[in-house]
PDB file of N, CA and C in Angstrom:
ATOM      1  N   UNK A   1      -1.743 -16.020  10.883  1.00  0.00           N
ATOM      2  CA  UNK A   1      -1.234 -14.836  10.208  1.00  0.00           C
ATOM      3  C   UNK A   1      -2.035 -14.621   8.931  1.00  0.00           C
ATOM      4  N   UNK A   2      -2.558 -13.110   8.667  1.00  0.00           N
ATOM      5  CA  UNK A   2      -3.369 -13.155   7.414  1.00  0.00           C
ATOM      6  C   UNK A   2      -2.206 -12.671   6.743  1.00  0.00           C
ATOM      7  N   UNK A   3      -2.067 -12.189   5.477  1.00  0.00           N
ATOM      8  CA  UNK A   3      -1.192 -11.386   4.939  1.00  0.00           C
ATOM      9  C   UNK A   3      -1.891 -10.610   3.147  1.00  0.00           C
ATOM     10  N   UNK A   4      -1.880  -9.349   3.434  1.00  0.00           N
ATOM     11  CA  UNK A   4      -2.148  -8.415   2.467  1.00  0.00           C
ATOM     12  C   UNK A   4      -1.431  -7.902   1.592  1.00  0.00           C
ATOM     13  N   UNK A   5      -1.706  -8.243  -0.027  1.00  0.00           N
ATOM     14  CA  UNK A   5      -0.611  -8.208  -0.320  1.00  0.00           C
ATOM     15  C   UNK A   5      -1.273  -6.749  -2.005  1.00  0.00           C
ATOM     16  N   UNK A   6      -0.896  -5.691  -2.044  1.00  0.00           N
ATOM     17  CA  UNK A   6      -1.321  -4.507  -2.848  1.00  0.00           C
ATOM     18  C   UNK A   6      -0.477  -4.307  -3.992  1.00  0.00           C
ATOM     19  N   UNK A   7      -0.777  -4.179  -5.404  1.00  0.00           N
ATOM     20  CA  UNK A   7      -0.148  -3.893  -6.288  1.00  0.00           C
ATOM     21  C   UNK A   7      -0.652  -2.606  -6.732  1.00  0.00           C
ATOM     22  N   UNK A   8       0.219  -1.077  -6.921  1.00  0.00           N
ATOM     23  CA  UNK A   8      -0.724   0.051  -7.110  1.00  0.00           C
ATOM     24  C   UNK A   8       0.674   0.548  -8.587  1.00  0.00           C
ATOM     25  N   UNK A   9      -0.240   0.540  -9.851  1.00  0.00           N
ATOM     26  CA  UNK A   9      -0.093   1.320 -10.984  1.00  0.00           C
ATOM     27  C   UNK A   9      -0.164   2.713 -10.757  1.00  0.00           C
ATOM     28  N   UNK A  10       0.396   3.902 -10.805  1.00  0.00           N
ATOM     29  CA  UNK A  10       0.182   5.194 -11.147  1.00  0.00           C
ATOM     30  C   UNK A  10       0.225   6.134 -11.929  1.00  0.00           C
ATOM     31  N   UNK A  11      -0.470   6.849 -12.309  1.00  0.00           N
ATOM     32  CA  UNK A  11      -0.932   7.558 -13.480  1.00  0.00           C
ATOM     33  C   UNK A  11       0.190   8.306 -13.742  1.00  0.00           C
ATOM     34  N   UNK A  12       0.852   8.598 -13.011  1.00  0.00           N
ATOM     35  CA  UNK A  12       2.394   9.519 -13.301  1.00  0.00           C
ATOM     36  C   UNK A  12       3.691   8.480 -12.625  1.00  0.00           C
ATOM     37  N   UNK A  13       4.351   7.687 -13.523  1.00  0.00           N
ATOM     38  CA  UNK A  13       5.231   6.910 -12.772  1.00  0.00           C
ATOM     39  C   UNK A  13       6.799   7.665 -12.757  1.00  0.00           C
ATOM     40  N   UNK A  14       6.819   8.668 -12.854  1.00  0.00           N
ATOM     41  CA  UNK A  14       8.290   9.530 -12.763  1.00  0.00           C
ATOM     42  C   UNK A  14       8.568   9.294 -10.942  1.00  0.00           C
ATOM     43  N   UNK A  15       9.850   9.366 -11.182  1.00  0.00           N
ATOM     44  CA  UNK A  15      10.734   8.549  -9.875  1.00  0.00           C
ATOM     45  C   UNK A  15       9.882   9.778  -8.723  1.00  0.00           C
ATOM     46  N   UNK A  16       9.989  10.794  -8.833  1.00  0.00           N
ATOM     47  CA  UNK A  16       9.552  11.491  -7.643  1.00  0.00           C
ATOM     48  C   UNK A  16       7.809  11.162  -6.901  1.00  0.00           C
ATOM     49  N   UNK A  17       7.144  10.269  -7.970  1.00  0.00           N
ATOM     50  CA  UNK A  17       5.597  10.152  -7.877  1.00  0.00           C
ATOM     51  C   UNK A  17       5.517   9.066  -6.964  1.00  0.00           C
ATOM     52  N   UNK A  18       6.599   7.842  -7.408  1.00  0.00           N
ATOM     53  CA  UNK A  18       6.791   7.093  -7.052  1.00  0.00           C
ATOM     54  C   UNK A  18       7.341   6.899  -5.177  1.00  0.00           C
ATOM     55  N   UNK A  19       8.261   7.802  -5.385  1.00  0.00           N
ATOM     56  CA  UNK A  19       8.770   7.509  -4.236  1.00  0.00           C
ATOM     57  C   UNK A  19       7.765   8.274  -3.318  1.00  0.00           C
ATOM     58  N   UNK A  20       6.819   9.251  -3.823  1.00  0.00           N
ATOM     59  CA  UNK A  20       5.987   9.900  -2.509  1.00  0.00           C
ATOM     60  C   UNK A  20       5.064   9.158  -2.320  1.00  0.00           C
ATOM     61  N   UNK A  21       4.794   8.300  -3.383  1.00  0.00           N
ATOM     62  CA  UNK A  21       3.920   6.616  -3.306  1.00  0.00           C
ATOM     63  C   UNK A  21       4.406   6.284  -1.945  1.00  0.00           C
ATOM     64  N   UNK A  22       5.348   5.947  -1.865  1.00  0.00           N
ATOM     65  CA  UNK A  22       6.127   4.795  -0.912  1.00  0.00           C
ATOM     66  C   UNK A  22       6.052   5.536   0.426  1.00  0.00           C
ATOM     67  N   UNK A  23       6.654   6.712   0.513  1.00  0.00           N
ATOM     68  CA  UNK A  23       6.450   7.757   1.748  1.00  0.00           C
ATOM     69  C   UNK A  23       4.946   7.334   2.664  1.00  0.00           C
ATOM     70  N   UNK A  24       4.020   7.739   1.525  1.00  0.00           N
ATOM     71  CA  UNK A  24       2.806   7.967   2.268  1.00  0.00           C
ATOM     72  C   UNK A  24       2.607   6.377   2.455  1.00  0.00           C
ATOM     73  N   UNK A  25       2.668   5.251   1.786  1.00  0.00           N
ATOM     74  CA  UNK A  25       2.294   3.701   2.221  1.00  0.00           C
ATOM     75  C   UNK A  25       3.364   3.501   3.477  1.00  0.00           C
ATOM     76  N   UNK A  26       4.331   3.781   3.851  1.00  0.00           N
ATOM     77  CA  UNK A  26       5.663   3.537   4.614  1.00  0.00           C
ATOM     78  C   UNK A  26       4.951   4.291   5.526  1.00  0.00           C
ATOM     79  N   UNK A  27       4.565   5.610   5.770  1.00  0.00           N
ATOM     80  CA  UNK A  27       4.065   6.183   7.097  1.00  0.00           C
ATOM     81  C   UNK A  27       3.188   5.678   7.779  1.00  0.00           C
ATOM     82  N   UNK A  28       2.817   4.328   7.297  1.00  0.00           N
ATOM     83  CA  UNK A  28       1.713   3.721   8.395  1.00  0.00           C
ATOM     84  C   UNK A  28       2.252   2.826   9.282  1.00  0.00           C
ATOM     85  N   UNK A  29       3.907   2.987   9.199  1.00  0.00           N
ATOM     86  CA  UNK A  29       4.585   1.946   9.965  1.00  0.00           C
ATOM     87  C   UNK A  29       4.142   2.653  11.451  1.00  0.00           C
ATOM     88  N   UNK A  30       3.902   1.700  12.583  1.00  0.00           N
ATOM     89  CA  UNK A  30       3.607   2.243  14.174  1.00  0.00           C
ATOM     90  C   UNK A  30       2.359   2.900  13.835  1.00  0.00           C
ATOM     91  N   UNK A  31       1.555   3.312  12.899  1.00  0.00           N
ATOM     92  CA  UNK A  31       0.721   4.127  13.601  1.00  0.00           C
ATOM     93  C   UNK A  31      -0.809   3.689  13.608  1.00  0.00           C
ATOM     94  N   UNK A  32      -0.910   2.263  12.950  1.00  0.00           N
ATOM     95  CA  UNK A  32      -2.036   1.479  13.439  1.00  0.00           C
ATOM     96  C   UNK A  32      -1.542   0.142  13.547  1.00  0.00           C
ATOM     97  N   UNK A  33      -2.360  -0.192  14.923  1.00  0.00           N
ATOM     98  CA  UNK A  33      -2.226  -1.358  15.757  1.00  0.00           C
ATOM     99  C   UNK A  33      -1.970  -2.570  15.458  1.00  0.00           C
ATOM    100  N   UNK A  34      -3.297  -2.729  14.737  1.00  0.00           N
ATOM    101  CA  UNK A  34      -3.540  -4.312  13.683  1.00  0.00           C
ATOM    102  C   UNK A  34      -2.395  -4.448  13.083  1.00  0.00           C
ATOM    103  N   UNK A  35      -1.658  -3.309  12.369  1.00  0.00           N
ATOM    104  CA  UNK A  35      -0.542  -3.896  11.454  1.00  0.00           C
ATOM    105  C   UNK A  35       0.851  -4.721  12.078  1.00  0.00           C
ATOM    106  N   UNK A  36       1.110  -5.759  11.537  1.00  0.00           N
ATOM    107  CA  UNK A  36       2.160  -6.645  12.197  1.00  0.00           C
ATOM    108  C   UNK A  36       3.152  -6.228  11.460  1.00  0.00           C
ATOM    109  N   UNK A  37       3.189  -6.112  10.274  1.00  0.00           N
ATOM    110  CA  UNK A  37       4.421  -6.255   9.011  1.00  0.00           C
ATOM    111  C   UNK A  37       4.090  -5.283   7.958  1.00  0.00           C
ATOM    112  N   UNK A  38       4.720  -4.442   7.383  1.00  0.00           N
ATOM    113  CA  UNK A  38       4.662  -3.485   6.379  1.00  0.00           C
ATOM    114  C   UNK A  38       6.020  -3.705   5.512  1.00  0.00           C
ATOM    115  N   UNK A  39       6.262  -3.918   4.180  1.00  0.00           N
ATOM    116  CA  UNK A  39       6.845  -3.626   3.438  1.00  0.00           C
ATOM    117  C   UNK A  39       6.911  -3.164   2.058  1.00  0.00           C
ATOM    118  N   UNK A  40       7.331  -2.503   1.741  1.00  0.00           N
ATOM    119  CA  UNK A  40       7.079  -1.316   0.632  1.00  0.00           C
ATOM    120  C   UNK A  40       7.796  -1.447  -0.559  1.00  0.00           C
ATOM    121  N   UNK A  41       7.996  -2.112  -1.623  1.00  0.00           N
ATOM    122  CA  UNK A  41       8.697  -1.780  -2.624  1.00  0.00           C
ATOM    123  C   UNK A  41       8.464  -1.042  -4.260  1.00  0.00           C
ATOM    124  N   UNK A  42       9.576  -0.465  -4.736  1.00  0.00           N
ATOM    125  CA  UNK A  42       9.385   0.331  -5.946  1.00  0.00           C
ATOM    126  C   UNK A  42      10.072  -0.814  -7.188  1.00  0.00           C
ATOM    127  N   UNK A  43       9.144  -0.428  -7.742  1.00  0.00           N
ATOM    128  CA  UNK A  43       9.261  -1.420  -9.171  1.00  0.00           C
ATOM    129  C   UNK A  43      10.528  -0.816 -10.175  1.00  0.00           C
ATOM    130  N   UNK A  44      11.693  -1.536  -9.952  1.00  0.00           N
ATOM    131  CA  UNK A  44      12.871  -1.297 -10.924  1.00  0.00           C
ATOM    132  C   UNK A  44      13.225  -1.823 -12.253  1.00  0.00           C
ATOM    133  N   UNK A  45      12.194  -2.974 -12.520  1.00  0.00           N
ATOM    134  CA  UNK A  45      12.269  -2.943 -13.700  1.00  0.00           C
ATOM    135  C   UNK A  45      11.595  -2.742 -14.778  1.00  0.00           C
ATOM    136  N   UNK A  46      10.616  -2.086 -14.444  1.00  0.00           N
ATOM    137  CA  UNK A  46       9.034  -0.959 -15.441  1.00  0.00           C
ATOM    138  C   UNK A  46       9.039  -1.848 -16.915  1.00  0.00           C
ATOM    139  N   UNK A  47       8.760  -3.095 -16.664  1.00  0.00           N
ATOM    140  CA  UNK A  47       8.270  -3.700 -17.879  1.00  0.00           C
ATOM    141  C   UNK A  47       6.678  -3.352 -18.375  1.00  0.00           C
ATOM    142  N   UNK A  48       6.436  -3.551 -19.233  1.00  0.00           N
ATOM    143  CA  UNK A  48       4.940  -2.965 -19.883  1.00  0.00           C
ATOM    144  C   UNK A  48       4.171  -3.437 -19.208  1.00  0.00           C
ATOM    145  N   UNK A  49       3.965  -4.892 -18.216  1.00  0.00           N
ATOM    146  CA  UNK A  49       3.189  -5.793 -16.979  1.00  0.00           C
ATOM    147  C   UNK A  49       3.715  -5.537 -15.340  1.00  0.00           C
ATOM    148  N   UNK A  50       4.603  -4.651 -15.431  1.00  0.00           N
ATOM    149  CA  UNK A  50       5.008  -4.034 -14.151  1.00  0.00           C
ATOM    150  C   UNK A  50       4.127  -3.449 -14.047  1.00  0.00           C
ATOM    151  N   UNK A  51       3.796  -3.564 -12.228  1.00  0.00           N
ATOM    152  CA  UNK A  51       3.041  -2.524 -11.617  1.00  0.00           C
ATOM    153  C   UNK A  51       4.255  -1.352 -10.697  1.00  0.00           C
ATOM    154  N   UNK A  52       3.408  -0.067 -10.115  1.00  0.00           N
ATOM    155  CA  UNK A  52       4.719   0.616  -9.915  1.00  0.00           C
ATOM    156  C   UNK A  52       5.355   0.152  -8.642  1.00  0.00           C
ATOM    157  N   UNK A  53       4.276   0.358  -7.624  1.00  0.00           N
ATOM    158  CA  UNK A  53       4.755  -0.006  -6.405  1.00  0.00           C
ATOM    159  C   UNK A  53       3.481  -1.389  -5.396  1.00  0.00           C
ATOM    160  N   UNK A  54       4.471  -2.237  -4.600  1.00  0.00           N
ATOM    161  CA  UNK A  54       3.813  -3.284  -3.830  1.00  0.00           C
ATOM    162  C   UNK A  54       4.153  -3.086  -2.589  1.00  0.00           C
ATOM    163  N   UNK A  55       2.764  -3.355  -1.910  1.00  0.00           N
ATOM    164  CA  UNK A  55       2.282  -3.239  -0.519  1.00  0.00           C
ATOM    165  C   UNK A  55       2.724  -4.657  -0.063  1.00  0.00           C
ATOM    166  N   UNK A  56       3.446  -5.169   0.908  1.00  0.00           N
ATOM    167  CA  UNK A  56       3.187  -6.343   1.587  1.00  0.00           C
ATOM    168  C   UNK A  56       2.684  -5.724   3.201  1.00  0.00           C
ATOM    169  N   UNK A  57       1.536  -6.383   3.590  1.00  0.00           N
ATOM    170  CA  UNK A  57       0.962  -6.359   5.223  1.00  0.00           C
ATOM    171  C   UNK A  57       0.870  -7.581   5.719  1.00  0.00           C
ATOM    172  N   UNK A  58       1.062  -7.587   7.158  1.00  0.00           N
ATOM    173  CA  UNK A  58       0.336  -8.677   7.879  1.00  0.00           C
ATOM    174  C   UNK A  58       0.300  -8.577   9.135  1.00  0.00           C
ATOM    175  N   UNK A  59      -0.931  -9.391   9.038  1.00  0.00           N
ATOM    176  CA  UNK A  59      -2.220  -9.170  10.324  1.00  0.00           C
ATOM    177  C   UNK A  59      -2.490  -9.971  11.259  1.00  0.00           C
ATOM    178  N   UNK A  60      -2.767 -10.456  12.267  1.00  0.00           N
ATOM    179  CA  UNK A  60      -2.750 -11.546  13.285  1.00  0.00           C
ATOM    180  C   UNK A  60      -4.070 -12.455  12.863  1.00  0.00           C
ATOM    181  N   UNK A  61      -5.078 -11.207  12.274  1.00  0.00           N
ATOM    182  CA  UNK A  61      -6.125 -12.302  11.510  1.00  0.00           C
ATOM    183  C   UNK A  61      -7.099 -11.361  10.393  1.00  0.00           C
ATOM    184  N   UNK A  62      -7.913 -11.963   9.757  1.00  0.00           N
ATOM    185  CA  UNK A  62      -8.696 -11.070   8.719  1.00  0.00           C
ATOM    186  C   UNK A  62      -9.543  -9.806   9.170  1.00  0.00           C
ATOM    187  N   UNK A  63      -9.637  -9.925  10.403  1.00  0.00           N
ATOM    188  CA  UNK A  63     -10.700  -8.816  11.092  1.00  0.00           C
ATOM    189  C   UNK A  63      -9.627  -7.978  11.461  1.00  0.00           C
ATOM    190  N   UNK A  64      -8.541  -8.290  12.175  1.00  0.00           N
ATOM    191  CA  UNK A  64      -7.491  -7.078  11.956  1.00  0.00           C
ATOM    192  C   UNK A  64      -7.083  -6.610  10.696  1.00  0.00           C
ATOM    193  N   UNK A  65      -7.371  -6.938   9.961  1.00  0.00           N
ATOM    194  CA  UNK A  65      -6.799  -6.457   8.545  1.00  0.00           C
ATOM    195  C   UNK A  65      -7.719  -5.635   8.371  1.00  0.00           C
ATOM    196  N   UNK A  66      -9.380  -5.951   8.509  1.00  0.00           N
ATOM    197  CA  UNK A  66     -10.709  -5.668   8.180  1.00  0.00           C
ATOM    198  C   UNK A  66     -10.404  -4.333   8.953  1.00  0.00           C
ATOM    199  N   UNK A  67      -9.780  -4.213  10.116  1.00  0.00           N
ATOM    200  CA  UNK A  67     -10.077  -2.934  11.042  1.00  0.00           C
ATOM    201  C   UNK A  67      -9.027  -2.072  10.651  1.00  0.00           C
ATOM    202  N   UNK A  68      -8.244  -2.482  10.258  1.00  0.00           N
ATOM    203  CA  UNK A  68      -6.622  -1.460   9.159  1.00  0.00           C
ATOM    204  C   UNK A  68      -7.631  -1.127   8.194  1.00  0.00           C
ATOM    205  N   UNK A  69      -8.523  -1.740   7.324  1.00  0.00           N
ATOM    206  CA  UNK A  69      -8.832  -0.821   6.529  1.00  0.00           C
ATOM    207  C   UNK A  69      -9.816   0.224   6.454  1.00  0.00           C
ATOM    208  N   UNK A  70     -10.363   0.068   7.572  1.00  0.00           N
ATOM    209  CA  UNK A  70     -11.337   1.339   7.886  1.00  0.00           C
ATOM    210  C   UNK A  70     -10.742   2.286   9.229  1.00  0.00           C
ATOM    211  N   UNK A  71      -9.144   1.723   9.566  1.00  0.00           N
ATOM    212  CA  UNK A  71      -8.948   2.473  10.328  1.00  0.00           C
ATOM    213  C   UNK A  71      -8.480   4.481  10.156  1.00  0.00           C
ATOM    214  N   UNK A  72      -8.285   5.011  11.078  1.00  0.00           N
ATOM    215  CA  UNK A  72      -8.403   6.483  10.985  1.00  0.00           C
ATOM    216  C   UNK A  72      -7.614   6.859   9.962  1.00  0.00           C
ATOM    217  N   UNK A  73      -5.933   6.564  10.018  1.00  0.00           N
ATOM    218  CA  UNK A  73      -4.949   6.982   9.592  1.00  0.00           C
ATOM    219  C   UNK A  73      -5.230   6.499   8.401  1.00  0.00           C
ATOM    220  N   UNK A  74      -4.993   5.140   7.888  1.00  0.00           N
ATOM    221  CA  UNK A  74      -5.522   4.541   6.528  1.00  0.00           C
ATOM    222  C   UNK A  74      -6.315   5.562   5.406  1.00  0.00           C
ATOM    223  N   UNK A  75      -7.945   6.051   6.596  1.00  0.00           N
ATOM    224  CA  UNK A  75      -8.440   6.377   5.599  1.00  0.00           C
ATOM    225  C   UNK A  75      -7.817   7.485   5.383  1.00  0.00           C
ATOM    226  N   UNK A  76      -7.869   8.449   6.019  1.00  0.00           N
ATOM    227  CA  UNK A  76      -8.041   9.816   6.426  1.00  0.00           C
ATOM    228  C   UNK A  76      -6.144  10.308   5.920  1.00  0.00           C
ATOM    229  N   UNK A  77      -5.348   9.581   6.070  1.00  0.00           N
ATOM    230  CA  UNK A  77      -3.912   9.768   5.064  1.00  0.00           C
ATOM    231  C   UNK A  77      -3.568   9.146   4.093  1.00  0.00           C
ATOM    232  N   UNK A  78      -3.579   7.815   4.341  1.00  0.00           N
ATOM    233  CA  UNK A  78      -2.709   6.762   2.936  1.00  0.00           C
ATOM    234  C   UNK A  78      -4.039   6.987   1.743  1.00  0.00           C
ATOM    235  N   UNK A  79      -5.121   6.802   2.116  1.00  0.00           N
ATOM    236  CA  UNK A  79      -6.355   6.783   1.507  1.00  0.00           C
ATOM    237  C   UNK A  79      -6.618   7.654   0.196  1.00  0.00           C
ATOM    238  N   UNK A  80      -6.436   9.103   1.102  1.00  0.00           N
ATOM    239  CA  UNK A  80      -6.473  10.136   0.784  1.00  0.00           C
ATOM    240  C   UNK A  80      -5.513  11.304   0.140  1.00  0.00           C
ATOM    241  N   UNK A  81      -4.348  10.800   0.322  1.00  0.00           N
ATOM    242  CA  UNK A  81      -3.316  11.117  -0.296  1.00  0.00           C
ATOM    243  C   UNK A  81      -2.957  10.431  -1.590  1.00  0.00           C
ATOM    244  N   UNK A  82      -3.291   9.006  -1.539  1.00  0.00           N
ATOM    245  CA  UNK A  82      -2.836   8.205  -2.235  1.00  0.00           C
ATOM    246  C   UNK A  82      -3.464   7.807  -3.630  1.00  0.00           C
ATOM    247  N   UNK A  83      -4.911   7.814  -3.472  1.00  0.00           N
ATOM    248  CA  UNK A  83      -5.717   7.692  -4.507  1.00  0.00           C
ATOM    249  C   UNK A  83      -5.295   8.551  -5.852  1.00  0.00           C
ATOM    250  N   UNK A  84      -5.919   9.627  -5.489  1.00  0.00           N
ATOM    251  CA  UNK A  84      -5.553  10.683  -6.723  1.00  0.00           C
ATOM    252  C   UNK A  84      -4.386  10.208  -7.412  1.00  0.00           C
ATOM    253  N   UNK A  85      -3.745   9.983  -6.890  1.00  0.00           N
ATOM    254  CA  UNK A  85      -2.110   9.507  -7.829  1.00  0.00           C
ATOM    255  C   UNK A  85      -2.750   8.511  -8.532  1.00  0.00           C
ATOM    256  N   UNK A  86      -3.515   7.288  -8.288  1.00  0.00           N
ATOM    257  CA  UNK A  86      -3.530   5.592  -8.575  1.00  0.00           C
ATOM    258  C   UNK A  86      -4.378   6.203 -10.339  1.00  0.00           C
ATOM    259  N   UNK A  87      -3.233   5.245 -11.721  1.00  0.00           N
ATOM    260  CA  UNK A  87      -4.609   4.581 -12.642  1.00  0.00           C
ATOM    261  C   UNK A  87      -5.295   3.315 -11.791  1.00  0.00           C
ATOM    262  N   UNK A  88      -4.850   2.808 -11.141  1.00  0.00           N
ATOM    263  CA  UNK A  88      -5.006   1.335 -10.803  1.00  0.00           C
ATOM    264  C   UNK A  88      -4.676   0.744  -9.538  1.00  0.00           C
ATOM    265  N   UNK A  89      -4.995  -0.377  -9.203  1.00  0.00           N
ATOM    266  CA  UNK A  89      -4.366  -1.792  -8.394  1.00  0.00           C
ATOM    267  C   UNK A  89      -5.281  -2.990  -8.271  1.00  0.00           C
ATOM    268  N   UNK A  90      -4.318  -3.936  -7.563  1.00  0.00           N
ATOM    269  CA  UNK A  90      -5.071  -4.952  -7.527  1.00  0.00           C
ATOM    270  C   UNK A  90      -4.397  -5.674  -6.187  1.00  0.00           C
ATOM    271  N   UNK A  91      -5.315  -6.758  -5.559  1.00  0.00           N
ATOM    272  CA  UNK A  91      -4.381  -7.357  -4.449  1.00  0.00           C
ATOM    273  C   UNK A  91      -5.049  -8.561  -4.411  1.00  0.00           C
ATOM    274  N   UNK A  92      -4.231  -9.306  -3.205  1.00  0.00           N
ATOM    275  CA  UNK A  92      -4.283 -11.106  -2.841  1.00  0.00           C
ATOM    276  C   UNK A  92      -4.155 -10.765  -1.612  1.00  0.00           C
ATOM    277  N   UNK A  93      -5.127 -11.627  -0.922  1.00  0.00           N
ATOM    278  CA  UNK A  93      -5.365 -11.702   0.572  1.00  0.00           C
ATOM    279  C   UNK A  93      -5.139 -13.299   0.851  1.00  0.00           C
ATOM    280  N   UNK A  94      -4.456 -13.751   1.667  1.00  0.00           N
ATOM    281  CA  UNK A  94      -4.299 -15.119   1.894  1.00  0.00           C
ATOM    282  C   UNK A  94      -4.195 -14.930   3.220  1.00  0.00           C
TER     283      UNK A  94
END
């Protein structure tokens, strides 16, 4: 099991930014293969070292993960929708 794990800061953290954060990361549930596990959470307690929202994924191995991230939907929706919102992120791959 690989597991992907995304921390994404956003330049506008008002509850509605946030939650269309989560929408568009949450819509990749079923719709690429590689992904085993998706879970999505919103950051409730917005300390000054809070990030807003975390990605948990997991993958059967690193090349499936490798192929989630150049896959269609990824780029071409979460990618692309999602950026413009981001100041930031950071992640851990184990």
């Amino acid at each position: 099991m690989f597991t992907h794990i995304v921390l994404f800061k956003l330049k506008d953290s008002r509850k509605e930014n946030m939650e269309r954060a989560k929408e568009i990361l949450s819509s990749m549930d079923g719709k690429i293969p590689e992904l085993k596990y998706l879970e999505v959470g919103v950051d409730i307690i917005r300390s000054d070292r809070s990030y807003d929202i975390a990605l948990i994924t997991r993958f059967d191995s690193r090349e499936d993960m490798d192929r989630y991230q150049v896959s269609e939907y990824h780029v071409n929706h979460v990618i692309k929708n999602l950026k413009p919102m981001l100041e930031g992120s950071v992640a851990l791959d184990y």
